[in-house]
N, C-alpha and C. Protein backbone atom coordinates (compact mmCIF):
# COMPACT_ATOMS: atom_id res chain seq x y z
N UNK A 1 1.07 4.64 -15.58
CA UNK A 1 0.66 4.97 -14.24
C UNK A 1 -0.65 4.29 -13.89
N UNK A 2 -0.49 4.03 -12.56
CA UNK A 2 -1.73 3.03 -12.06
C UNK A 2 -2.93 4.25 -12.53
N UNK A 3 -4.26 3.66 -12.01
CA UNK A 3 -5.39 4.60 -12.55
C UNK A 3 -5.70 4.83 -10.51
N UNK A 4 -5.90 6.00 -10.29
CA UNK A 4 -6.39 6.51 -9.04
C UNK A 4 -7.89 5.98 -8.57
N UNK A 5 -7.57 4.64 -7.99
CA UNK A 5 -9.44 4.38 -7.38
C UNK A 5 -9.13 4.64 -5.82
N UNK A 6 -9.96 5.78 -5.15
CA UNK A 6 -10.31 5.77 -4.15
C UNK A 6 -11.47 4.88 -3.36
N UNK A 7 -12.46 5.11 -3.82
CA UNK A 7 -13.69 4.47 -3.16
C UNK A 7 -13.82 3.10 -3.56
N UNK A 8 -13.00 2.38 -4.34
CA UNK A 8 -13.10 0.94 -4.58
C UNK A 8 -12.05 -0.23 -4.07
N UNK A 9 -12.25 -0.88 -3.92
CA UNK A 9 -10.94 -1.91 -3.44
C UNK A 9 -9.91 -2.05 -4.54
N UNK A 10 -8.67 -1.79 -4.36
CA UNK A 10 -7.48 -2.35 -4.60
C UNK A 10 -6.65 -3.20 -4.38
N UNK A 11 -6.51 -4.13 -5.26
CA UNK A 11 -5.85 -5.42 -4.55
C UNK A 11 -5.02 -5.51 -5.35
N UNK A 12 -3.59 -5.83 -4.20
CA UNK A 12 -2.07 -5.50 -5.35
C UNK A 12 -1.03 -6.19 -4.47
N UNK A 13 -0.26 -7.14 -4.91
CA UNK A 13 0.98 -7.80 -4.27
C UNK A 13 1.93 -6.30 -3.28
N UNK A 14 2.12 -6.90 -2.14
CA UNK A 14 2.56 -5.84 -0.59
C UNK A 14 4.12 -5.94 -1.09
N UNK A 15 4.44 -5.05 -1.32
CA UNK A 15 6.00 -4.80 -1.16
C UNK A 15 5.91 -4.29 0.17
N UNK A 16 6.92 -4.85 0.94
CA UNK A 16 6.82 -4.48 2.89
C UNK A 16 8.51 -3.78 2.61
N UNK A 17 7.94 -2.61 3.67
CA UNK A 17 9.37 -2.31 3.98
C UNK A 17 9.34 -1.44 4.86
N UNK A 18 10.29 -1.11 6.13
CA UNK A 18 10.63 -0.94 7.05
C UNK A 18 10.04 0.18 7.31
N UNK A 19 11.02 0.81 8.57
CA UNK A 19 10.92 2.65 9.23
C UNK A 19 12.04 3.41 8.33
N UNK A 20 11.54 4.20 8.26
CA UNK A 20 12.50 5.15 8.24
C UNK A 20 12.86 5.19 6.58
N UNK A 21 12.06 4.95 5.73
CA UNK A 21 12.42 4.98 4.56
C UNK A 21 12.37 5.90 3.59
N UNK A 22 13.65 6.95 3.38
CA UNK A 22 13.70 8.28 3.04
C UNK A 22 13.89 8.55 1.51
N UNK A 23 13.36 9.69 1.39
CA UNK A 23 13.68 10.51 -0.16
C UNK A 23 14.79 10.37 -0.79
N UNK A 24 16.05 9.92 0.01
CA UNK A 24 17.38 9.21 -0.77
C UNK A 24 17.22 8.05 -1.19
N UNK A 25 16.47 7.31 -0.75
CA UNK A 25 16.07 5.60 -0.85
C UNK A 25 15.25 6.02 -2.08
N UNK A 26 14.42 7.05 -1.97
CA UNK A 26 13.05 6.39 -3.08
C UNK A 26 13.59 7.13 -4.59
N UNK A 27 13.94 8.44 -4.10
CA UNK A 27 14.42 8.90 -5.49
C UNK A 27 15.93 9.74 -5.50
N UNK A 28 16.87 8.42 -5.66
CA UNK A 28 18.48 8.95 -5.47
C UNK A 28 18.83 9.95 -5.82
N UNK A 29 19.57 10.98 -5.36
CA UNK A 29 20.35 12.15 -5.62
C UNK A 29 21.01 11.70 -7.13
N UNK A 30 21.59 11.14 -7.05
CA UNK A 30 22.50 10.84 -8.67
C UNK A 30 21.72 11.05 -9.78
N UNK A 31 20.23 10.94 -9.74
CA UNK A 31 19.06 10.85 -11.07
C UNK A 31 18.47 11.87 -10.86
N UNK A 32 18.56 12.67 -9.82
CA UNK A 32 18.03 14.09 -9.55
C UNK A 32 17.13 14.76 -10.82
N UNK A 33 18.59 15.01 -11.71
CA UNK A 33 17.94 15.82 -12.97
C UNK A 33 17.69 15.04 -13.91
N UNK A 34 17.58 13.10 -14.00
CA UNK A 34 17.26 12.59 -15.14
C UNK A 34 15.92 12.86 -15.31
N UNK A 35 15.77 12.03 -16.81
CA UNK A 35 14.44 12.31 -17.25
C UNK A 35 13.48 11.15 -16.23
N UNK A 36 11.90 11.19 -16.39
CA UNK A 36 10.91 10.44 -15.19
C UNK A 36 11.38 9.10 -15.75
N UNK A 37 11.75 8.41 -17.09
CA UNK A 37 11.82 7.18 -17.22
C UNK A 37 13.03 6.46 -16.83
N UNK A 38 13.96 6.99 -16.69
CA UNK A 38 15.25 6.89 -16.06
C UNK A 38 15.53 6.97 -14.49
N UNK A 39 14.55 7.66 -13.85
CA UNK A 39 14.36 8.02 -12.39
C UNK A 39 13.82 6.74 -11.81
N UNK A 40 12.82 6.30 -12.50
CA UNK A 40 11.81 5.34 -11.85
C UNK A 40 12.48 4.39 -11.88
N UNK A 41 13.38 3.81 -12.91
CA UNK A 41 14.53 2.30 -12.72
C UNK A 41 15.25 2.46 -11.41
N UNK A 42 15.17 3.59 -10.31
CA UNK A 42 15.95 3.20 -9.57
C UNK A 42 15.71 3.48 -8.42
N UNK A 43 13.83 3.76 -8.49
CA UNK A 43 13.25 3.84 -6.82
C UNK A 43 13.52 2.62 -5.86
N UNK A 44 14.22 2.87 -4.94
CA UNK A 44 14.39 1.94 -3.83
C UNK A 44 15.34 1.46 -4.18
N UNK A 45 16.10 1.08 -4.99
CA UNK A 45 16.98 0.35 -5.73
C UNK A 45 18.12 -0.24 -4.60
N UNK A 46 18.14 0.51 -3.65
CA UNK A 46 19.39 0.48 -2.86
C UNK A 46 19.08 -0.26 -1.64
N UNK A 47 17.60 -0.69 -1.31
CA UNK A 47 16.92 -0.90 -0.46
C UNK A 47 16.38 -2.92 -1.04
N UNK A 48 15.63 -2.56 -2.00
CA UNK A 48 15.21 -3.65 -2.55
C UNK A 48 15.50 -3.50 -4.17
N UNK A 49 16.91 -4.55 -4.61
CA UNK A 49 17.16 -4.20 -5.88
C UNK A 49 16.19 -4.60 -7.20
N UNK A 50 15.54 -5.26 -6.99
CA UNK A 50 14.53 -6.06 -7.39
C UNK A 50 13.50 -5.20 -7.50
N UNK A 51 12.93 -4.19 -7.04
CA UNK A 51 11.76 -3.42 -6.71
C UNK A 51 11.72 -2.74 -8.06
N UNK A 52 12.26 -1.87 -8.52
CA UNK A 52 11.77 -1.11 -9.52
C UNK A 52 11.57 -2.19 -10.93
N UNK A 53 12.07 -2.86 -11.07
CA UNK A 53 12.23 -4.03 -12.12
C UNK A 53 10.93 -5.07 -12.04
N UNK A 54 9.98 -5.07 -10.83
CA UNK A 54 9.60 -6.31 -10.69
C UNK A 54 8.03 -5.48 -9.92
N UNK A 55 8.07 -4.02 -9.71
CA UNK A 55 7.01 -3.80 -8.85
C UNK A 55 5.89 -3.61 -10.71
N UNK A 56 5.00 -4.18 -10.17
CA UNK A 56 3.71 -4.30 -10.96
C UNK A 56 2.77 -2.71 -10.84
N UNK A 57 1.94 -2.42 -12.09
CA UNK A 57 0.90 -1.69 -11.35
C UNK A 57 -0.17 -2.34 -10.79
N UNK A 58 -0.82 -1.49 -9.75
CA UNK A 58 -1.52 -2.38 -8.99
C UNK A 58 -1.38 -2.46 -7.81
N UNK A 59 0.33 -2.65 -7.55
CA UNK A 59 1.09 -3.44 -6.32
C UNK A 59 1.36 -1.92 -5.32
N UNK A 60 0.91 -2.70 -3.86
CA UNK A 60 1.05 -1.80 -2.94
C UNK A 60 1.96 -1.91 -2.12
N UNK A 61 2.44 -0.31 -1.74
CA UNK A 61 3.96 -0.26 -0.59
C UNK A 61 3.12 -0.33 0.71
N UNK A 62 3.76 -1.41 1.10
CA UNK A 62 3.42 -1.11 3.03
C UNK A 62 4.88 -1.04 3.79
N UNK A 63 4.96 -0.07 4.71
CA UNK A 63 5.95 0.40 5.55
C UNK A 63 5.63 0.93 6.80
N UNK A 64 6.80 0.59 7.32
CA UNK A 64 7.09 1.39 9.15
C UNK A 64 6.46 2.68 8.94
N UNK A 65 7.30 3.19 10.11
CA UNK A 65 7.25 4.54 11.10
C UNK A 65 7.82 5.69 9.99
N UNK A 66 7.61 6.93 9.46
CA UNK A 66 8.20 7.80 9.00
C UNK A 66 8.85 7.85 7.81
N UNK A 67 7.46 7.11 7.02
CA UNK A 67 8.18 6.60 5.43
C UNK A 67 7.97 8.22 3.77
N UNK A 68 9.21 8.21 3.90
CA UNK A 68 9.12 9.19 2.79
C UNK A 68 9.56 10.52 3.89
N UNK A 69 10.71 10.22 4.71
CA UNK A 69 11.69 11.22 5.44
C UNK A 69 12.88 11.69 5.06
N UNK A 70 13.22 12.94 5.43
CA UNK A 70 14.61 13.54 4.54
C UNK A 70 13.89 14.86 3.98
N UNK A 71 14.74 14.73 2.66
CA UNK A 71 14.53 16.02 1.94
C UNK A 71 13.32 16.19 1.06
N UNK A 72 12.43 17.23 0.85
CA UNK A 72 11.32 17.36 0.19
C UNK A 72 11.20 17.23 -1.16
N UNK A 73 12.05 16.26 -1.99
CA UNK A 73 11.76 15.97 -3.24
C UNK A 73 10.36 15.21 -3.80
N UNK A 74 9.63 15.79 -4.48
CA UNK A 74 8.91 15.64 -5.14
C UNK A 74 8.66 14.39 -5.93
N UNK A 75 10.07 14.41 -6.63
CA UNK A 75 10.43 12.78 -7.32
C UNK A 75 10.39 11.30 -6.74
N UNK A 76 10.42 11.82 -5.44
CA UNK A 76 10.03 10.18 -4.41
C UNK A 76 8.91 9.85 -4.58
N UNK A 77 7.27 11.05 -4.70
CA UNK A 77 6.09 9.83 -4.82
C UNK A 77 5.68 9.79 -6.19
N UNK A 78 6.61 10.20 -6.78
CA UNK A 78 6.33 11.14 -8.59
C UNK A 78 6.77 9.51 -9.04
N UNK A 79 8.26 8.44 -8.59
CA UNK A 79 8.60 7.81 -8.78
C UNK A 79 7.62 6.54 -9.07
N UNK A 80 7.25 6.54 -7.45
CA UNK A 80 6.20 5.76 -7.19
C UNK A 80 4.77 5.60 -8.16
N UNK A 81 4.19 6.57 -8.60
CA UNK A 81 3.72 6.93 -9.14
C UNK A 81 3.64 5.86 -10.57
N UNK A 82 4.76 6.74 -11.30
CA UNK A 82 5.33 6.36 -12.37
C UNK A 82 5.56 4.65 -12.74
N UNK A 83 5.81 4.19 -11.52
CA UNK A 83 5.67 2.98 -11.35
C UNK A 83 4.96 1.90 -11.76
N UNK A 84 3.51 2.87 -10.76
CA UNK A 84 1.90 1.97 -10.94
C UNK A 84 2.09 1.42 -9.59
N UNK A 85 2.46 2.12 -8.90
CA UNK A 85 1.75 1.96 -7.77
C UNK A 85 0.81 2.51 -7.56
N UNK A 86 -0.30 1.25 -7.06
CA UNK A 86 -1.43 1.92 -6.38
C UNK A 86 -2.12 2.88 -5.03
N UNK A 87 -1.22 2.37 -4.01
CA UNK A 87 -1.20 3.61 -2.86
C UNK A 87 0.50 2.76 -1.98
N UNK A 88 0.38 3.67 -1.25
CA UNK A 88 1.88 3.44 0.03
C UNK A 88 0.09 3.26 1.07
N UNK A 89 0.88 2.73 2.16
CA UNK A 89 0.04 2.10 3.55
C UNK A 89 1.41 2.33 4.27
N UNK A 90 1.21 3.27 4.92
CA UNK A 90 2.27 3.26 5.94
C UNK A 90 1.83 3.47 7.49
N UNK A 91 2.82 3.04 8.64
CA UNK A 91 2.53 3.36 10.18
C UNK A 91 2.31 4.62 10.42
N UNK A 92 3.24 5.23 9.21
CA UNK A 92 3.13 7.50 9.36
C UNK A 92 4.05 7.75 8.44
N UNK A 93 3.56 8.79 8.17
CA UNK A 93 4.54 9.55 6.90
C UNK A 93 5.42 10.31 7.35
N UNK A 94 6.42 11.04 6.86
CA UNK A 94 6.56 12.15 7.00
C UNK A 94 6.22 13.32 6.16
N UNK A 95 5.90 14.15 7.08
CA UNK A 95 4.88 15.23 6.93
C UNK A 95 4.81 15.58 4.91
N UNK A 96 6.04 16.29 4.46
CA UNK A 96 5.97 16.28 3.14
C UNK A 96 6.02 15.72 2.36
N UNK A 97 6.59 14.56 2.69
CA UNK A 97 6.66 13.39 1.67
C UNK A 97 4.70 13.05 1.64
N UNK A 98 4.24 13.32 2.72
CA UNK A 98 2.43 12.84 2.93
C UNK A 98 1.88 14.01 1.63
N UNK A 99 2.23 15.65 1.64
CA UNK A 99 2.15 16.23 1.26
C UNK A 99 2.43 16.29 -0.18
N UNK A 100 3.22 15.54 -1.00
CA UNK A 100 4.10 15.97 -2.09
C UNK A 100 3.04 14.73 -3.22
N UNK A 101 3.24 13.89 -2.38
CA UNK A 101 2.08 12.41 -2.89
C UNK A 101 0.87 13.00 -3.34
N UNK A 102 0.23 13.68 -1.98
CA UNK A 102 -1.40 13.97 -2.52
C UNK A 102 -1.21 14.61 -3.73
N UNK A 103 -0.49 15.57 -3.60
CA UNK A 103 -0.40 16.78 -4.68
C UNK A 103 -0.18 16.06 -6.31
N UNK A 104 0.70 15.16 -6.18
CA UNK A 104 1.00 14.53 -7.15
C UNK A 104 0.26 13.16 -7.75
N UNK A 105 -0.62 13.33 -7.15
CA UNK A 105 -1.71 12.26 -7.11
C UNK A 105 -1.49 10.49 -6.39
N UNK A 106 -0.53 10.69 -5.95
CA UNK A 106 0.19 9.21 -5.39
C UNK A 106 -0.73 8.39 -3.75
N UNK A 107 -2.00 7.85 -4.10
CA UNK A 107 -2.28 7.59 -2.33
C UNK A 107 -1.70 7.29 -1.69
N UNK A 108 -1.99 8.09 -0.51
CA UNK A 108 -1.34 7.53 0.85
C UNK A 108 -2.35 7.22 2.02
N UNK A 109 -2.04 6.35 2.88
CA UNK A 109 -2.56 6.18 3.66
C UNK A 109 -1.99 5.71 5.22
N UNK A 110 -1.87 6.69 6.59
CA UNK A 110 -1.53 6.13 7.43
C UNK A 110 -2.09 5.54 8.15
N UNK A 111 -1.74 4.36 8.38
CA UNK A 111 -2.64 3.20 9.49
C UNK A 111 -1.44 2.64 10.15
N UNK A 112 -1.92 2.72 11.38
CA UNK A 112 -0.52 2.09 12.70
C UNK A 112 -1.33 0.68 12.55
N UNK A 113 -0.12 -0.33 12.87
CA UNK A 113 -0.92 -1.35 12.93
C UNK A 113 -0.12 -2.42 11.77
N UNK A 114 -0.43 -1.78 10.37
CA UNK A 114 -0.14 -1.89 9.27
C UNK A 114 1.05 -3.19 8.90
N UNK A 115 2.28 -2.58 9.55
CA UNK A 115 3.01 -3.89 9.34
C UNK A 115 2.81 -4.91 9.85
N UNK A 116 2.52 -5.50 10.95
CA UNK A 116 2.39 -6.46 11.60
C UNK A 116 1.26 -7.24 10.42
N UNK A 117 0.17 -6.63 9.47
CA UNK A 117 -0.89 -6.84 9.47
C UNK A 117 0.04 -7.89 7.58
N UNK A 118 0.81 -7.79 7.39
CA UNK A 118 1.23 -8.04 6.36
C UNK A 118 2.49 -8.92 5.75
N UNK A 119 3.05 -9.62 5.48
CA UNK A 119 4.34 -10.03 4.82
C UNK A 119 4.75 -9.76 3.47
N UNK A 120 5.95 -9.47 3.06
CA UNK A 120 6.53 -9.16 1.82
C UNK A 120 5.54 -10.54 0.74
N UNK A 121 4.73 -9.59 -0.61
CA UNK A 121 4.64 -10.74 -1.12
C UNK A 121 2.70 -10.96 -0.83
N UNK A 122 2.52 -10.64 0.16
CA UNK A 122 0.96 -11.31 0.27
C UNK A 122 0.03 -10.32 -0.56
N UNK A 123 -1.68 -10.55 -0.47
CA UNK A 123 -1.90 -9.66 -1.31
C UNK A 123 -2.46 -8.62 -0.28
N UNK A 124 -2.73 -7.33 -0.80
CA UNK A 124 -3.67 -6.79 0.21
C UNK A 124 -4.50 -5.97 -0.72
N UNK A 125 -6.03 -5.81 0.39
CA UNK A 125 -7.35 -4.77 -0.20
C UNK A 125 -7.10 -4.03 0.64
N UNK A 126 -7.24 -2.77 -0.12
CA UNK A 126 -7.36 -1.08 0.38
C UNK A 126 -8.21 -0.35 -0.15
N UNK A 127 -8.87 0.21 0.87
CA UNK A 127 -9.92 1.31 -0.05
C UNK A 127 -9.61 2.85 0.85
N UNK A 128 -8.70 3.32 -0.20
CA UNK A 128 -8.07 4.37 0.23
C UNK A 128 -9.19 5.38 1.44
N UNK A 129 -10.63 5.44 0.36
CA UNK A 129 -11.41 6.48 1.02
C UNK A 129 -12.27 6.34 2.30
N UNK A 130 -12.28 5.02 2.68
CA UNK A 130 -12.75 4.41 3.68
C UNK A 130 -11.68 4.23 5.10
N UNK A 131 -10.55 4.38 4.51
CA UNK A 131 -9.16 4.06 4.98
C UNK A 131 -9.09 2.87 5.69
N UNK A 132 -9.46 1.91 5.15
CA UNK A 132 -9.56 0.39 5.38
C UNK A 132 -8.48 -0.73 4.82
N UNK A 133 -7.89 -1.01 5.34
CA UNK A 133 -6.88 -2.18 4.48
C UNK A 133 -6.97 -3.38 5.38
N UNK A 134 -7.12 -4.89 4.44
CA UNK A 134 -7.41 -5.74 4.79
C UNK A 134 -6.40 -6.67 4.30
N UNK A 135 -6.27 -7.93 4.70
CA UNK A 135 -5.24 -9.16 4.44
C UNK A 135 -6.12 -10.33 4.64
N UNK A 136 -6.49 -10.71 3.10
CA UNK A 136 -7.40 -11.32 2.33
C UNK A 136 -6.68 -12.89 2.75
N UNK A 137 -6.06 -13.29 3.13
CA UNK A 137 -5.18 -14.37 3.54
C UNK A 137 -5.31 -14.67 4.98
N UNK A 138 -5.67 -13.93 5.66
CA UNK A 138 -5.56 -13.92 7.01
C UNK A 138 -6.99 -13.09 7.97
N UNK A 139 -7.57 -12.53 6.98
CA UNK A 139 -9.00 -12.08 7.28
C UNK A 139 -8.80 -10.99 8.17
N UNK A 140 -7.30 -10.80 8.33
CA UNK A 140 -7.77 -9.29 9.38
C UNK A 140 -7.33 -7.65 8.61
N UNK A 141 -8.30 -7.07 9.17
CA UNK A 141 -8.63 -5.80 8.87
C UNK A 141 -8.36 -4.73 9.70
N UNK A 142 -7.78 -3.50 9.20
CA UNK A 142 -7.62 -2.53 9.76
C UNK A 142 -8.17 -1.16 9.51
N UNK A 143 -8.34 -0.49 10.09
CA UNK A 143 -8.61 0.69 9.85
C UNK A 143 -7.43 1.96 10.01
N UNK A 144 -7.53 2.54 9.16
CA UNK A 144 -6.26 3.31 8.75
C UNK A 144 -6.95 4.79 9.53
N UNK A 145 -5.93 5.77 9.32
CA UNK A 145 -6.72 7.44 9.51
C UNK A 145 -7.00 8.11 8.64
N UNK A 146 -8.65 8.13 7.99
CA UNK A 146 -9.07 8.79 7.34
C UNK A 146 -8.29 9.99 6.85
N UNK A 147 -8.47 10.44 5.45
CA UNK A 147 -7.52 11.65 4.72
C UNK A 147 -8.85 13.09 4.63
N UNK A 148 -8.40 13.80 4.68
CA UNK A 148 -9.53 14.90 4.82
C UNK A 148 -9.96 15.16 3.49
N UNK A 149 -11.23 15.17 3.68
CA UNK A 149 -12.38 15.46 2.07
C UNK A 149 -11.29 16.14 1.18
N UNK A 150 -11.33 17.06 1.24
CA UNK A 150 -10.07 18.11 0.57
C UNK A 150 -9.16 17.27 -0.46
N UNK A 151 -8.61 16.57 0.11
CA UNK A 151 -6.95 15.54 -0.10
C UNK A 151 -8.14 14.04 -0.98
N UNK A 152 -8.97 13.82 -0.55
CA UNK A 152 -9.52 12.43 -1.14
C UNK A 152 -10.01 13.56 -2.42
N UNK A 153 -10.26 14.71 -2.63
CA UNK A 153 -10.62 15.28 -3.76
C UNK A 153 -9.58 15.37 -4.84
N UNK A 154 -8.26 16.10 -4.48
CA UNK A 154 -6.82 16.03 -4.99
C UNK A 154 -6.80 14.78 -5.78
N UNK A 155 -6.62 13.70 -4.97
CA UNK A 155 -5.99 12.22 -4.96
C UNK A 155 -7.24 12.01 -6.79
N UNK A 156 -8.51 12.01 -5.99
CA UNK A 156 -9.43 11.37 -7.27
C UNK A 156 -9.43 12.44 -8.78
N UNK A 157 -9.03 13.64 -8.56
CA UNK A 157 -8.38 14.35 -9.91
C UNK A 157 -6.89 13.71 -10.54
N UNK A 158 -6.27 12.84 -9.90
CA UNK A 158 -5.17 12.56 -10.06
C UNK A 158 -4.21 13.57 -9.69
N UNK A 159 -4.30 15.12 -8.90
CA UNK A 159 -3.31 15.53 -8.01
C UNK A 159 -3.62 16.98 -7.86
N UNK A 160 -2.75 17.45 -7.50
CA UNK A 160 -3.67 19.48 -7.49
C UNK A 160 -3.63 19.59 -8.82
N UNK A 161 -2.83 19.54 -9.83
CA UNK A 161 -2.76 20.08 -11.21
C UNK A 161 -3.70 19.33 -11.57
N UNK A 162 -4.40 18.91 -11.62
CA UNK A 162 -5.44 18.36 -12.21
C UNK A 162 -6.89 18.70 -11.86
N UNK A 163 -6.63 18.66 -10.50
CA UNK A 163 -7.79 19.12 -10.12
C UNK A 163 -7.92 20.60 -10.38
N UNK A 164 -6.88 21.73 -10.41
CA UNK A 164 -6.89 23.24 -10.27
C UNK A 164 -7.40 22.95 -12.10
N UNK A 165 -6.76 22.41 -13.27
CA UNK A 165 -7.47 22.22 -14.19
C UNK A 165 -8.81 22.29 -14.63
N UNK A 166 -9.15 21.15 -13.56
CA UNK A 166 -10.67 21.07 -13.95
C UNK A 166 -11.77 22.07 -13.39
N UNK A 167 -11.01 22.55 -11.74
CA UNK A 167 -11.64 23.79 -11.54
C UNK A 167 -12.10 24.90 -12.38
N UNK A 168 -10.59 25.12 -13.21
CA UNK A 168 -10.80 26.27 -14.18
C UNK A 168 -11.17 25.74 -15.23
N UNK A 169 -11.43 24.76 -15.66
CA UNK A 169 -11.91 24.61 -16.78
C UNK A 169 -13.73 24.90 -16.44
N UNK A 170 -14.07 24.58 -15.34
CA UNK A 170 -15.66 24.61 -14.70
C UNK A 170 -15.92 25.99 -15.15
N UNK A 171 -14.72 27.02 -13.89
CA UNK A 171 -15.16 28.29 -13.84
C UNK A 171 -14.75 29.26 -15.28
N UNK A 172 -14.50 28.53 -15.97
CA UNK A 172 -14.36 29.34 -17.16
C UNK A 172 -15.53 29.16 -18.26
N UNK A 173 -16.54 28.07 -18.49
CA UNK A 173 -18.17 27.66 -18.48
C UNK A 173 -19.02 28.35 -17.69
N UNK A 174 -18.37 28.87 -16.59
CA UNK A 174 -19.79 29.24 -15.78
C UNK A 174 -19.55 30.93 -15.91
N UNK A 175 -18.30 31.31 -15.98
CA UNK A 175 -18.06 33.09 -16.77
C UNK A 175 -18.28 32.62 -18.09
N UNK A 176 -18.06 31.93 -18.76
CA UNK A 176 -18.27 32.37 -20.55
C UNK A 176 -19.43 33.24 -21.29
N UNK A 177 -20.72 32.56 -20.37
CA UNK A 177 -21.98 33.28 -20.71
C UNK A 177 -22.07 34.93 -19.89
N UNK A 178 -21.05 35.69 -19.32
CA UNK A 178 -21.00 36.94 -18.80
C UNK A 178 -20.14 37.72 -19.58
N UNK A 179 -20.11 38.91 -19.73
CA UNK A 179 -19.52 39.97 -20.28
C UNK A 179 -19.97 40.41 -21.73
């Protein structure tokens, strides 16, 4: 799994891909109950066959309108994830798929704009926490919509379970010396 940098630039070959790219696309019904190493051979698979075989860590998803739509599986940014991908850049999420990522530590970031700003293949810088993505080839820059303190906290624990971890691991140091 990629390593979670928020506040630093990421620069990772753009896998581009469309609107509308749903939780059947990213993590097929048929692998539902496989194990995570078996799941991940076949994110997108149906979309771009080449993708799970060939995506690098590092390498960033940019997409349309309403990417990560459908059903609320978990295993779509878990996939991604698993991958080494470094964040999705999308026009807009859908709502849980935006939701299921943070939690699972997967960045996201929506910026309209986004595709136009890119081709399959080029490289791009993102700095998730700034919500800035740039096209180092072409010098133009965008600004994405900031993620709320909260969610850039999630994301840099690597996901709620991690972070609720380290919470309790804090508050269980700061009761130890009571009772």
């Amino acid at each position: 799994m990629a390593e979670v940098r928020l506040r630093e630039v990421v620069r990772g070959r753009v896998w581009k891909f469309g609107d509308d790219i749903s939780t059947d696309l990213l993590a097929p019904g048929a692998y539902a109950v496989a194990p995570l190493e078996e799941r991940k051979r076949h994110v997108l698979e149906t979309v771009r066959p080449e993708f799970p075989r060939q995506v690098r860590p590092g390498d960033v998803v940019v997409a349309g309108r309403n990417f990560g739509c459908g059903s609320s599986r978990e295993t779509a940014p878990e996939g991604l994830r698993a991958l080494g991908v470094a964040c999705v850049v999308a026009e807009s999420f859908a709502r849980i798929f935006f939701r299921n990522a943070v939690a699972l530590g997967l960045p996201v970031l929506p910026c309209p704009g986004v595709s136009e700003l890119f081709e399959d293949g080029d490289e791009a810088e993102v700095v998730v926490a700034e919500a800035r993505v740039r096209n180092p080839l072409t010098g133009t820059e965008l600004r994405g919509q900031p993620l709320p303190p909260v969610m850039v906290e999630i994301l840099e624990a690597g996901g709620i379970l991690e972070r609720l971890r380290a919470w309790n691991a804090r508050r269980g140091q700061t009761n130890a010396g009571r009772g």
